[in-house]
C-alpha atoms as a PDB file:
ATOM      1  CA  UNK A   1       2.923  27.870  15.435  1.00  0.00           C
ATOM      2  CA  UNK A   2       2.464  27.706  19.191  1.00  0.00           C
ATOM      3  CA  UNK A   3       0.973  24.386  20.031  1.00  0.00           C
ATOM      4  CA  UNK A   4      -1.850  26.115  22.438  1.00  0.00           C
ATOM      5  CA  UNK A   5      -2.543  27.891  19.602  1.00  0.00           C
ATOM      6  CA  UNK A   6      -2.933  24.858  17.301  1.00  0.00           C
ATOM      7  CA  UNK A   7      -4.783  22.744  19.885  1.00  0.00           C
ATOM      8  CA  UNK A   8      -7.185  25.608  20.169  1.00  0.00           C
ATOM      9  CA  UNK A   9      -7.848  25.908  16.228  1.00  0.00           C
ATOM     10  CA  UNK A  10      -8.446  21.877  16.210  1.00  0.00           C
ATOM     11  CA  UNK A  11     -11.361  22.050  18.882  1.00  0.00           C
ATOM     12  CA  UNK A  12     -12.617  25.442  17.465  1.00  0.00           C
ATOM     13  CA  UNK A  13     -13.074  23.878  13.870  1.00  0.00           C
ATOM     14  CA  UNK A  14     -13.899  20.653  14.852  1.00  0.00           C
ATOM     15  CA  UNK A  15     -16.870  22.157  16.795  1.00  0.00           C
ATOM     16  CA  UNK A  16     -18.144  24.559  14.432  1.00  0.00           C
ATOM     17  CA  UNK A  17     -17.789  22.301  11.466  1.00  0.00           C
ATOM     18  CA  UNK A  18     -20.854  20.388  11.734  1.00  0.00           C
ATOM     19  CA  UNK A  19     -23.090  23.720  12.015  1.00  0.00           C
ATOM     20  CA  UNK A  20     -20.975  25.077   9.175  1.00  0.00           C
ATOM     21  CA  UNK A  21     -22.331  21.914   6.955  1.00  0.00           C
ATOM     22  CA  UNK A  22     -25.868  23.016   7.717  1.00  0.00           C
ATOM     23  CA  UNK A  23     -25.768  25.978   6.894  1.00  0.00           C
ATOM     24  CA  UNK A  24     -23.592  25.178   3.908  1.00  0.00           C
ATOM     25  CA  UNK A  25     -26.192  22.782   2.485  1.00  0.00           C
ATOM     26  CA  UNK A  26     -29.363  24.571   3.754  1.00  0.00           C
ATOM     27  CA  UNK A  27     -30.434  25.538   0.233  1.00  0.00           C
ATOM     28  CA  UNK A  28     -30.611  22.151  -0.832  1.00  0.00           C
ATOM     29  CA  UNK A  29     -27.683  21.376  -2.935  1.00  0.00           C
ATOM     30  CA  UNK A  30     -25.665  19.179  -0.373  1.00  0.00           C
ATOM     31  CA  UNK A  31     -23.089  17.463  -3.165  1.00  0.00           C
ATOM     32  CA  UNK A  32     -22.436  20.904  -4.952  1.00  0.00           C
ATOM     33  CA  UNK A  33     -22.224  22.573  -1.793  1.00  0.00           C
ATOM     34  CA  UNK A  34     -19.455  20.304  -0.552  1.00  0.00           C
ATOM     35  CA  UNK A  35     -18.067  19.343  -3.928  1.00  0.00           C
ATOM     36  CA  UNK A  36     -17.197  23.300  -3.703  1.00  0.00           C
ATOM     37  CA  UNK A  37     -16.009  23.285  -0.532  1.00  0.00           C
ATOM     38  CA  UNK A  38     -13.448  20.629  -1.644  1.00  0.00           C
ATOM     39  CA  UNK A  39     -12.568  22.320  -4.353  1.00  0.00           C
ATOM     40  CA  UNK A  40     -11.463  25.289  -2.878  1.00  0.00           C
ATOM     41  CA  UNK A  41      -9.322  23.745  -0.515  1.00  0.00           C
ATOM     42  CA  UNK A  42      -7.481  21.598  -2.676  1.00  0.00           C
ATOM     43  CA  UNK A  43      -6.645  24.904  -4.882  1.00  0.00           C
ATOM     44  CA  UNK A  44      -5.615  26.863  -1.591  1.00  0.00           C
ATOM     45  CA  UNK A  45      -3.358  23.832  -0.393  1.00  0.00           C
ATOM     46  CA  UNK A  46      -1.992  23.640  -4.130  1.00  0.00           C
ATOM     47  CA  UNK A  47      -1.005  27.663  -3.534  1.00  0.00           C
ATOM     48  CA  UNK A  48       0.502  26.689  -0.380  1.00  0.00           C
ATOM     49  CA  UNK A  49       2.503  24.007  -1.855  1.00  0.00           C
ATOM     50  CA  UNK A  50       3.737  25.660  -4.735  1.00  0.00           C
ATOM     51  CA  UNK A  51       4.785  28.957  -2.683  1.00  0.00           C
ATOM     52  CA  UNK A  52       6.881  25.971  -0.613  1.00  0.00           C
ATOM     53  CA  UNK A  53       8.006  24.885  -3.632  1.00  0.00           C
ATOM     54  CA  UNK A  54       7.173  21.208  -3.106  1.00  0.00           C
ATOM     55  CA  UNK A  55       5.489  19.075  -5.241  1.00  0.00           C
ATOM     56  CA  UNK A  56       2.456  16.286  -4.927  1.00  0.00           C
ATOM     57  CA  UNK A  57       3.961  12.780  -5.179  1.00  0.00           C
ATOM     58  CA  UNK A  58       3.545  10.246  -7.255  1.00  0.00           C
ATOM     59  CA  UNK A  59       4.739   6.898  -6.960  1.00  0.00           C
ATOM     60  CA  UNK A  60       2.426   3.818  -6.447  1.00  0.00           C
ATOM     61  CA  UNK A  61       3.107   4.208  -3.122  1.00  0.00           C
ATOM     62  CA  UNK A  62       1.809   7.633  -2.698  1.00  0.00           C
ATOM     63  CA  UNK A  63      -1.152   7.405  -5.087  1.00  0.00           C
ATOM     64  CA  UNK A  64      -2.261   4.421  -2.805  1.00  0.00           C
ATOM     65  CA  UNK A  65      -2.351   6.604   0.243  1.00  0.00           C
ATOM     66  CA  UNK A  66      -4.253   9.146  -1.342  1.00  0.00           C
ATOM     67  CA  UNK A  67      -6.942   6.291  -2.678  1.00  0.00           C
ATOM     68  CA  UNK A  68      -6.827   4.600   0.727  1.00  0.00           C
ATOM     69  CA  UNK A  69      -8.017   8.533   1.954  1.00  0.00           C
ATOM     70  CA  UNK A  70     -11.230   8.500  -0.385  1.00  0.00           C
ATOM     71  CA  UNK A  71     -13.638   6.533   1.578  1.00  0.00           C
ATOM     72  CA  UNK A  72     -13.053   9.277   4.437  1.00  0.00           C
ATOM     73  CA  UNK A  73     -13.117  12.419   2.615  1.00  0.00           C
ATOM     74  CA  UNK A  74     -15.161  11.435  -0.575  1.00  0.00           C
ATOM     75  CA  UNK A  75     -17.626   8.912   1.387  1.00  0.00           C
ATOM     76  CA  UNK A  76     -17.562  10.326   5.089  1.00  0.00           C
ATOM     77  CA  UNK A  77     -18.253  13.702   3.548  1.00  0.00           C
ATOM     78  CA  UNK A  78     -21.197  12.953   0.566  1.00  0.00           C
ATOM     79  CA  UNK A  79     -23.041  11.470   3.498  1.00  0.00           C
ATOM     80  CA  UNK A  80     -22.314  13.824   6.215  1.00  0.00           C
ATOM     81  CA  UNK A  81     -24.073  16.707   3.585  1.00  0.00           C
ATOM     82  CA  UNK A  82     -26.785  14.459   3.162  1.00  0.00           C
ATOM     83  CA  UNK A  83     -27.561  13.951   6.611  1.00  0.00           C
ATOM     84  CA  UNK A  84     -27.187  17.566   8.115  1.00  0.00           C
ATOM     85  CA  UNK A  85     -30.434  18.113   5.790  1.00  0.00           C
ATOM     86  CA  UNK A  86     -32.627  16.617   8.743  1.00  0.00           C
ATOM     87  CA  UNK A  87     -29.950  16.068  11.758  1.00  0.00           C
ATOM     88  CA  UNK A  88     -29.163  18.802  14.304  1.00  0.00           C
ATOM     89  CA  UNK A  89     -25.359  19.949  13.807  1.00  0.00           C
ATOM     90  CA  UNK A  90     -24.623  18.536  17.331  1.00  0.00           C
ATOM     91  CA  UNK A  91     -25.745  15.140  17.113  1.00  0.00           C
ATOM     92  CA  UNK A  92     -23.307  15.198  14.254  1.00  0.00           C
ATOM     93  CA  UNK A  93     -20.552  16.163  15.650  1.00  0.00           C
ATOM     94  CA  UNK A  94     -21.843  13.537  19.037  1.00  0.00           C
ATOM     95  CA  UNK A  95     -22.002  10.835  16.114  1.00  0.00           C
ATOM     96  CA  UNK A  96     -18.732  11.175  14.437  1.00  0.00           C
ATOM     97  CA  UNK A  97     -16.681  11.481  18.137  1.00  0.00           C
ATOM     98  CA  UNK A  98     -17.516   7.937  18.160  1.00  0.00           C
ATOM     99  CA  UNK A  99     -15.069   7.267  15.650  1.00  0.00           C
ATOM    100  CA  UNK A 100     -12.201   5.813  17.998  1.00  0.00           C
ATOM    101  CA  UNK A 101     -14.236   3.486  18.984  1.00  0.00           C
ATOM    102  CA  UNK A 102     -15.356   1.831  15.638  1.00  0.00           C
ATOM    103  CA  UNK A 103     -11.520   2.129  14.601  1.00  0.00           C
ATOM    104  CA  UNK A 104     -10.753   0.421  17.997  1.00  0.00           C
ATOM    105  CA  UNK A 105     -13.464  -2.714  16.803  1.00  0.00           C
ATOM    106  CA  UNK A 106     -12.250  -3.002  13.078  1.00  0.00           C
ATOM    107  CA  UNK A 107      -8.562  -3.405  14.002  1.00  0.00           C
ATOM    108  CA  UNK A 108      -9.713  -6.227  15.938  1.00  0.00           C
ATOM    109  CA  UNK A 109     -10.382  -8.172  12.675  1.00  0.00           C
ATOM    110  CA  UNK A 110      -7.133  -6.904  11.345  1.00  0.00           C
ATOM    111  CA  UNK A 111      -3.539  -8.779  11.969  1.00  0.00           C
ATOM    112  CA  UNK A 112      -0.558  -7.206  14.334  1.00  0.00           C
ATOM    113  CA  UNK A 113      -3.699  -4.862  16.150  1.00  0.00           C
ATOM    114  CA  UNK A 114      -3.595  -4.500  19.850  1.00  0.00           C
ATOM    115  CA  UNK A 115      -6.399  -6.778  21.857  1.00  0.00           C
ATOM    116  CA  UNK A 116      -9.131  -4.653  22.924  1.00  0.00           C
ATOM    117  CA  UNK A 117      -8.995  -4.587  27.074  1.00  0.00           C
ATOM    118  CA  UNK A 118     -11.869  -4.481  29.470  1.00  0.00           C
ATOM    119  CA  UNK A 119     -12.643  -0.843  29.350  1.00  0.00           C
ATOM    120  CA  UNK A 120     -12.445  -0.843  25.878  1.00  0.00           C
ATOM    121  CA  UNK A 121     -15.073  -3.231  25.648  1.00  0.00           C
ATOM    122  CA  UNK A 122     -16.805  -0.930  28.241  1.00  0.00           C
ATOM    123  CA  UNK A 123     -16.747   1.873  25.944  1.00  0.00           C
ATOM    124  CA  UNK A 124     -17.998   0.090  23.315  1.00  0.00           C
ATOM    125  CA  UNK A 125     -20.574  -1.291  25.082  1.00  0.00           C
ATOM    126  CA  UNK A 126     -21.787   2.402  26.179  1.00  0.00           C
ATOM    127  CA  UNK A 127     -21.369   4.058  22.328  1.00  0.00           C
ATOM    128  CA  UNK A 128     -24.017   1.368  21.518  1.00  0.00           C
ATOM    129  CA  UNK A 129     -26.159   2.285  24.325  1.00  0.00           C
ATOM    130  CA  UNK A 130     -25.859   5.449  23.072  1.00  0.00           C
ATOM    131  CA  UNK A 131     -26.296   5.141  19.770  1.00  0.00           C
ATOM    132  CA  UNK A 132     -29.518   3.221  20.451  1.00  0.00           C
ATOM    133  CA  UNK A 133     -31.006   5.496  22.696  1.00  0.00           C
ATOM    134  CA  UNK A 134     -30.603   8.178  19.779  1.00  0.00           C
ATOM    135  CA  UNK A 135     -32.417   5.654  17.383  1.00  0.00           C
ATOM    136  CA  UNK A 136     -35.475   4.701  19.659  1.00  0.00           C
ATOM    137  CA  UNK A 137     -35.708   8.404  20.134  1.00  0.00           C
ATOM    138  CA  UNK A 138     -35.485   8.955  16.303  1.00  0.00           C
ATOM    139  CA  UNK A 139     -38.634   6.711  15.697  1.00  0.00           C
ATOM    140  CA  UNK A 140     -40.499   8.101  18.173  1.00  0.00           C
ATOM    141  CA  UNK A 141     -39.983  11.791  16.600  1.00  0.00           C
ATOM    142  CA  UNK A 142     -40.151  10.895  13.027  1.00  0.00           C
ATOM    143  CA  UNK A 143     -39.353   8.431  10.494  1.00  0.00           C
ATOM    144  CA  UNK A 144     -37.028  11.111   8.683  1.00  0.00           C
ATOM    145  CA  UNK A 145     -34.057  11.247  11.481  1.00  0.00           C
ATOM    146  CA  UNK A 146     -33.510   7.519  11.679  1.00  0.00           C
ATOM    147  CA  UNK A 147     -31.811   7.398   7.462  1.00  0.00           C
ATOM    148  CA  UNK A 148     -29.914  10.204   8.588  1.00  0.00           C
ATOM    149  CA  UNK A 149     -28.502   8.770  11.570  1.00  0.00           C
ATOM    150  CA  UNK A 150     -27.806   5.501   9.611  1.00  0.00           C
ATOM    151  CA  UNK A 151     -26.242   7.704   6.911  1.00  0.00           C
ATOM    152  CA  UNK A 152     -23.703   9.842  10.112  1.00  0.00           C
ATOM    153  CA  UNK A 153     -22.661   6.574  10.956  1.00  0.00           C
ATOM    154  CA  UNK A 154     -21.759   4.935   7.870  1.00  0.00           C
ATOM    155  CA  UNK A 155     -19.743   8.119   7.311  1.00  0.00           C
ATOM    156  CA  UNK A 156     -18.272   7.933  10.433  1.00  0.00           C
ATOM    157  CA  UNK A 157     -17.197   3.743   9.912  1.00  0.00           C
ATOM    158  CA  UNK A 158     -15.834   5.248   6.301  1.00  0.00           C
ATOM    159  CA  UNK A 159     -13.739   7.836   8.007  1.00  0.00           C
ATOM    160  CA  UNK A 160     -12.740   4.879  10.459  1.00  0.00           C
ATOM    161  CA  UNK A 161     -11.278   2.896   7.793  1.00  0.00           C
ATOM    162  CA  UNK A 162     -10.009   4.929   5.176  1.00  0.00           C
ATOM    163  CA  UNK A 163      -7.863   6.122   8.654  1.00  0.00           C
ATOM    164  CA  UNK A 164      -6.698   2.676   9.390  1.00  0.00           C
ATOM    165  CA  UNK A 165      -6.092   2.125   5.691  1.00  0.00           C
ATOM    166  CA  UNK A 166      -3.496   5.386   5.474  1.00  0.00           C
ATOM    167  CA  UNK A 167      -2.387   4.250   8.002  1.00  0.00           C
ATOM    168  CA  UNK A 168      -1.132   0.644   6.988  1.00  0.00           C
ATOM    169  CA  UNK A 169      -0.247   1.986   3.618  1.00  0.00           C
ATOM    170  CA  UNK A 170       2.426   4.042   5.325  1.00  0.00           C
ATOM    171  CA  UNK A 171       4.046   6.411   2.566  1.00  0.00           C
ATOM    172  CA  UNK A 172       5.438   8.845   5.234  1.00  0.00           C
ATOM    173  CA  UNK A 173       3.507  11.563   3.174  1.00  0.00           C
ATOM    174  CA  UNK A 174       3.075  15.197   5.129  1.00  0.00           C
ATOM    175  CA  UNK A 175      -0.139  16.202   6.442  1.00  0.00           C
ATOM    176  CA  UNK A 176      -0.145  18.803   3.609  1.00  0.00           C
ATOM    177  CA  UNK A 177       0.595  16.286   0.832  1.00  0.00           C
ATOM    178  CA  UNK A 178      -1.860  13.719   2.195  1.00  0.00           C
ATOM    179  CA  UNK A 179      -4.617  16.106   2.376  1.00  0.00           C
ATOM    180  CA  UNK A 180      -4.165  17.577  -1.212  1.00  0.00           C
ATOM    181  CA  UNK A 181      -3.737  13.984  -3.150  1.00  0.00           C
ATOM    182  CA  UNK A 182      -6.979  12.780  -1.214  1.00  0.00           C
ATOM    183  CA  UNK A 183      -8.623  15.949  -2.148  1.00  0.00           C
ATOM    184  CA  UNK A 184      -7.756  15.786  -5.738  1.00  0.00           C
ATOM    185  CA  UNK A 185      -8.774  12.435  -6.040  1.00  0.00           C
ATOM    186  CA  UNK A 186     -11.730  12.722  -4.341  1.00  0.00           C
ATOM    187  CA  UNK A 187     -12.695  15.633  -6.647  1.00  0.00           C
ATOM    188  CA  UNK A 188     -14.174  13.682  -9.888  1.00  0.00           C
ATOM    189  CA  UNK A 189     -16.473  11.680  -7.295  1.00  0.00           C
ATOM    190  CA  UNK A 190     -17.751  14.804  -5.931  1.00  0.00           C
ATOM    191  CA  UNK A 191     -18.208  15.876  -9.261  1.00  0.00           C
ATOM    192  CA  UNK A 192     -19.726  12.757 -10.570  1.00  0.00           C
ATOM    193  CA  UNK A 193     -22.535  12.057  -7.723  1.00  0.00           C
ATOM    194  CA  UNK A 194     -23.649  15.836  -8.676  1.00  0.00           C
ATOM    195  CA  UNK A 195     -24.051  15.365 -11.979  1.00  0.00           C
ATOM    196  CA  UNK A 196     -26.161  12.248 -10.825  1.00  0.00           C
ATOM    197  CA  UNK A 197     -28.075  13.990  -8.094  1.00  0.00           C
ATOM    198  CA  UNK A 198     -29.780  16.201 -10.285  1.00  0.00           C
ATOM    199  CA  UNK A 199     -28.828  19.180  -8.416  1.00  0.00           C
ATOM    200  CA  UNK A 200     -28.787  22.356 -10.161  1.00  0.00           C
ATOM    201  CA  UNK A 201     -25.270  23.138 -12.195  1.00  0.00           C
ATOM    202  CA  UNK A 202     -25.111  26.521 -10.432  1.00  0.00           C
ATOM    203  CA  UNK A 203     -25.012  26.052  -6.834  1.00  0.00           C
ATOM    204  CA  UNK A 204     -28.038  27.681  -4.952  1.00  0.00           C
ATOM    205  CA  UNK A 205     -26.313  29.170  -1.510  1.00  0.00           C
ATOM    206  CA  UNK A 206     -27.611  31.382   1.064  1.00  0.00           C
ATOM    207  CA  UNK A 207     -24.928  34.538   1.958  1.00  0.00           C
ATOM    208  CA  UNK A 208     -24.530  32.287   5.457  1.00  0.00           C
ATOM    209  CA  UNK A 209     -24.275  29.321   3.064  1.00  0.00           C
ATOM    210  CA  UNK A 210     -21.521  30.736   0.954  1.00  0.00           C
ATOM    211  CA  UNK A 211     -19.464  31.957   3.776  1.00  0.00           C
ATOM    212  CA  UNK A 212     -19.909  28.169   5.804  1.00  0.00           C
ATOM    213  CA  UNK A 213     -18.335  27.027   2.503  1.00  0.00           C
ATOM    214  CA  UNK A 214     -15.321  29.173   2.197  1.00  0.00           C
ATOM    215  CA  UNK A 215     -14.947  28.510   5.775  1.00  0.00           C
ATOM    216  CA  UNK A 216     -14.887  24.934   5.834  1.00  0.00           C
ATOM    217  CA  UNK A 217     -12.810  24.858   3.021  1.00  0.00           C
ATOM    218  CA  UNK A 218      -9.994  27.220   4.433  1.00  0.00           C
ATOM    219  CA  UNK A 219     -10.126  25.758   7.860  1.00  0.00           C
ATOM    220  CA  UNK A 220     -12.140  22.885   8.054  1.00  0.00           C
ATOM    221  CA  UNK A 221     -10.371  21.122   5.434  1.00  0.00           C
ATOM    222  CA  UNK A 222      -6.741  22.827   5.144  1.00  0.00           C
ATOM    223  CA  UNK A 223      -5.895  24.892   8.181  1.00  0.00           C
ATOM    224  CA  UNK A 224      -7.288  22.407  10.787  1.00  0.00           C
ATOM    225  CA  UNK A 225      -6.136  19.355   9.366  1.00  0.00           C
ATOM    226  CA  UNK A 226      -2.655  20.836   9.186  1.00  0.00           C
ATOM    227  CA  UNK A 227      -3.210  21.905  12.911  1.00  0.00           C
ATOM    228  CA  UNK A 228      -4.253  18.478  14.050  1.00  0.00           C
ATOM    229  CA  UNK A 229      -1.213  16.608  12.470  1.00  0.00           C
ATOM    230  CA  UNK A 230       0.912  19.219  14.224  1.00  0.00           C
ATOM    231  CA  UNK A 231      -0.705  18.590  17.731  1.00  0.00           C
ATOM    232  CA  UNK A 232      -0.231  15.396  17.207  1.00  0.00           C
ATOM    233  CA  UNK A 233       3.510  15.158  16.374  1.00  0.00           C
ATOM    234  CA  UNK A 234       4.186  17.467  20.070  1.00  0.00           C
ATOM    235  CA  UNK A 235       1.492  15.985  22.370  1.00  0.00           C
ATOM    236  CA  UNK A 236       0.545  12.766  24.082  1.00  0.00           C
ATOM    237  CA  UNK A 237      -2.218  10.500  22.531  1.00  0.00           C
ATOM    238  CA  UNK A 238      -4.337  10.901  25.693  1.00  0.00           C
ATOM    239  CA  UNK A 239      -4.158  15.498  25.277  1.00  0.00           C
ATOM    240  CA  UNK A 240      -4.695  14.790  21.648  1.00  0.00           C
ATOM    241  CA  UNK A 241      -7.914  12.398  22.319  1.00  0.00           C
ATOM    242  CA  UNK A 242      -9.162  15.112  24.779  1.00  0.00           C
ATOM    243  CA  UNK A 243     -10.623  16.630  21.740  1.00  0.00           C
ATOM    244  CA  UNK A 244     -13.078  14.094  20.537  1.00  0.00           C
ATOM    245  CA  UNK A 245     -14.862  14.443  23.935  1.00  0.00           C
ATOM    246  CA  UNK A 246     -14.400  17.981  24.144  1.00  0.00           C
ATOM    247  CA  UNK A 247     -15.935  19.178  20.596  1.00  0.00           C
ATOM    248  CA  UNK A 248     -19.087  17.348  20.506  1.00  0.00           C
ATOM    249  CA  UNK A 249     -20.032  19.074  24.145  1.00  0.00           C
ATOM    250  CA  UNK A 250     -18.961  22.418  22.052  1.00  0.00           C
ATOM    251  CA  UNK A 251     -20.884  21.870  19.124  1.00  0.00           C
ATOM    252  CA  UNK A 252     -24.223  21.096  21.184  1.00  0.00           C
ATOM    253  CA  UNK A 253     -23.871  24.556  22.699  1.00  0.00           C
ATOM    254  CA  UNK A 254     -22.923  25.895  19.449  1.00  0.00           C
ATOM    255  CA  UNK A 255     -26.087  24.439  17.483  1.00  0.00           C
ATOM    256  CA  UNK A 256     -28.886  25.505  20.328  1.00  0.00           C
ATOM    257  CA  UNK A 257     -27.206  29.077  20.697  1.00  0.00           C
ATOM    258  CA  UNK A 258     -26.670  29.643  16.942  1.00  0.00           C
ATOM    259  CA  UNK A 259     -29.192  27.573  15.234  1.00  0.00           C
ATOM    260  CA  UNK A 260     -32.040  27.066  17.792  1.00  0.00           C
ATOM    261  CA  UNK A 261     -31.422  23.662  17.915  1.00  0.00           C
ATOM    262  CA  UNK A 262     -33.435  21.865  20.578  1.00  0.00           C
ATOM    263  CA  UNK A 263     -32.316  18.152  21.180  1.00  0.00           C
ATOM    264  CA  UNK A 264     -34.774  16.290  23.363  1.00  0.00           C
ATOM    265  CA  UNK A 265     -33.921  14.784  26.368  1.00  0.00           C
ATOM    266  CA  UNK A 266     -33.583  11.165  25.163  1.00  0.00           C
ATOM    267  CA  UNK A 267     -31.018  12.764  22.412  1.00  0.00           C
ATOM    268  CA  UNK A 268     -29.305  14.323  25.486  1.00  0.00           C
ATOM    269  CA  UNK A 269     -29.098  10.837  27.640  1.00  0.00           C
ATOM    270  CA  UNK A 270     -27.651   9.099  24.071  1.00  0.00           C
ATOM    271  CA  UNK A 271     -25.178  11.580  23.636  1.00  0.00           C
ATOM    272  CA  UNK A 272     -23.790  11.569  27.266  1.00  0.00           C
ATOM    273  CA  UNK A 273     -23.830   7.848  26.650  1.00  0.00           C
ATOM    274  CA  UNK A 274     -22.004   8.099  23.755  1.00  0.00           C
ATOM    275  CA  UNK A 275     -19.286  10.440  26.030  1.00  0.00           C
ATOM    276  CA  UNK A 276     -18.848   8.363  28.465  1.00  0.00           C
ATOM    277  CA  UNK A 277     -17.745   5.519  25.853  1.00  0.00           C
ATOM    278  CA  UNK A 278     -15.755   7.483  24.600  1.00  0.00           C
ATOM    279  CA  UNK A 279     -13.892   8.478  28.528  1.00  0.00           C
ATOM    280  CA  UNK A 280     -13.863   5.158  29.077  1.00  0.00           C
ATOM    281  CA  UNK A 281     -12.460   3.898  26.204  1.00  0.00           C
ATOM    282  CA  UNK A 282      -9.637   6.747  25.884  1.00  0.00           C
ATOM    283  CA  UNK A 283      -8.228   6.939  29.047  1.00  0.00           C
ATOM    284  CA  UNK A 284      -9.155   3.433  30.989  1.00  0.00           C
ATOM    285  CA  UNK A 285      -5.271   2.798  29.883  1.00  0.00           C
ATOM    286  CA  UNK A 286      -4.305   5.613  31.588  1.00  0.00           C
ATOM    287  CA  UNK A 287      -6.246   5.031  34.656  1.00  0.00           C
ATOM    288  CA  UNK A 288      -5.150   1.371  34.735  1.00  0.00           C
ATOM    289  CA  UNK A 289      -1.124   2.805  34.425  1.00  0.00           C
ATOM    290  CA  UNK A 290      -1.881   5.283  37.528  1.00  0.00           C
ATOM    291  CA  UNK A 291      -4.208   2.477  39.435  1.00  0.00           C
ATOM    292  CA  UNK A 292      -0.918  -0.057  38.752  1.00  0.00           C
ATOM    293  CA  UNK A 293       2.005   2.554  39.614  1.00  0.00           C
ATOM    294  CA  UNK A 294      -0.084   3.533  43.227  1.00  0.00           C
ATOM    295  CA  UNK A 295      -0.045  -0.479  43.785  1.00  0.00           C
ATOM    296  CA  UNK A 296       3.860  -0.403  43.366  1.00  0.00           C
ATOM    297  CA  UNK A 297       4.403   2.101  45.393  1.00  0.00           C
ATOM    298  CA  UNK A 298       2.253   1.316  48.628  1.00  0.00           C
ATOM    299  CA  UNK A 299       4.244  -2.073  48.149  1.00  0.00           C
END
């Protein structure tokens, strides 16, 4: 595939996933809704794989990848569901762009991690800003948005470090094989919190609902994640990171033009907060590089 073509799929789905959970959930069955969702990806990407003829692995090394992958697709997700009950799609997807930036502050508690630079700091510093202008605004509007914003970004800190944890586990697993053994053994807790929920067994879903599901499990969980991986095995981290600050503008439009979603203006001034952190703390290496190769050459 073309990597234009992939780079365009990743901000696409990225953007339009957050709507998609909405709508996906908007009969009130959130955990069956994306316990389904899950489901039917894992049995695509199980097609896929056998029509490569590969196989899943499954050595201790492998199985603790695909556990250290749980907290971000299990946790990140059952959360994410919850929240899109009472948060508008695009402060979602605003919320969960942050996520380089909590990765950047937990690998500063972790050994061998790179020290976090001025800018970073910077960054940080602004997400918070951000983050609390969204929460002030939250109480002013009603009581209801502030446990969903809580919930966004304790899914978003999950996502964070079940990343870093794959990471640091290192099995040299494919995107494809990563995805599926995460996905299958995220599939009994899916299963288990909707037994618990008390959700009905048969999953209520709007026709919108069932078509956000199909689509978020065919591209939202298989097709884009495979995508993403490939983009970022053939471009620079900086292109790559372009997408976090790109998709969350996206999805903003997306949710007032498709879903008459009206953010008020103090949800506005968090989330442009919440961009700029994210600017600063992405490229302020690369400005600093430019800044010190100008210096070298005027000397």
């Amino acid at each position: 595939m073309p990597t234009s073509a992939a780079y365009l799929i990743v901000v696409l789905v990225w953007a339009t996933t957050p709507l998609a959970i909405k709508w996906s959930a908007e009969a009130g069955a959130p955990i069956g809704s994306v316990m389904l969702r899950m489901l039917l990806a894992f049995l695509a990407g199980m097609v896929v794989l056998y029509l490569l003829r590969r196989r899943l692995r499954r050595d201790k090394r492998a199985m603790l990848s695909y556990a250290a992958a749980v907290p971000g697709v299990f946790g990140a997700m059952a959360l994410s569901y919850y929240a899109s009950m009472t948060l508008p799609s695009g402060m979602m997807s605003v919320i969960f762009g942050m996520a380089p930036l909590i990765s950047g502050l937990i690998l500063q508690c972790l050994p061998g991690s790179v020290t976090l630079r001025r800018w970073h700091w910077l960054g940080c510093t602004l997400g918070v800003a951000g983050l609390a202008v969204m929460f002030a605004n939250s109480l002013v509007l009603g009581a209801a948005l502030v446990p969903a914003l809580l919930m966004m970004l304790l899914a978003v800190t999950l996502f964070s470090i079940s990343g870093i944890a794959v990471q640091r586990v290192a099995a040299g697993l494919g995107p494809l094989e990563q995805t599926l053994g995460a996905l299958g053994l995220s599939l009994p807790c899916f299963f288990a919190l909707w037994l618990a929920s008390g959700e009905p067994l048969s999953i209520p879903l709007s026709t919108r609902g069932f078509w956000s599901v199909l689509y978020l499990a065919l591209f939202g969980s298989l097709i884009g994640f495979l995508c993403y991986f490939l983009i970022l095995s053939r471009l620079t981290a900086a292109t790559v990171a372009l997408v976090t600050l790109i998709t969350p503008v996206l999805a903003l439009g997306i949710g007032m033009l498709l879903n008459q979603e009206q953010p008020s203006l103090s949800m506005l001034i968090g989330a442009a907060l919440i961009l700029l952190a994210l600017g600063a703390y992405l490229f302020g290496d690369r400005l600093a590089r430019l800044s010190a190769v100008r210096e070298t050459q005027r000397s």
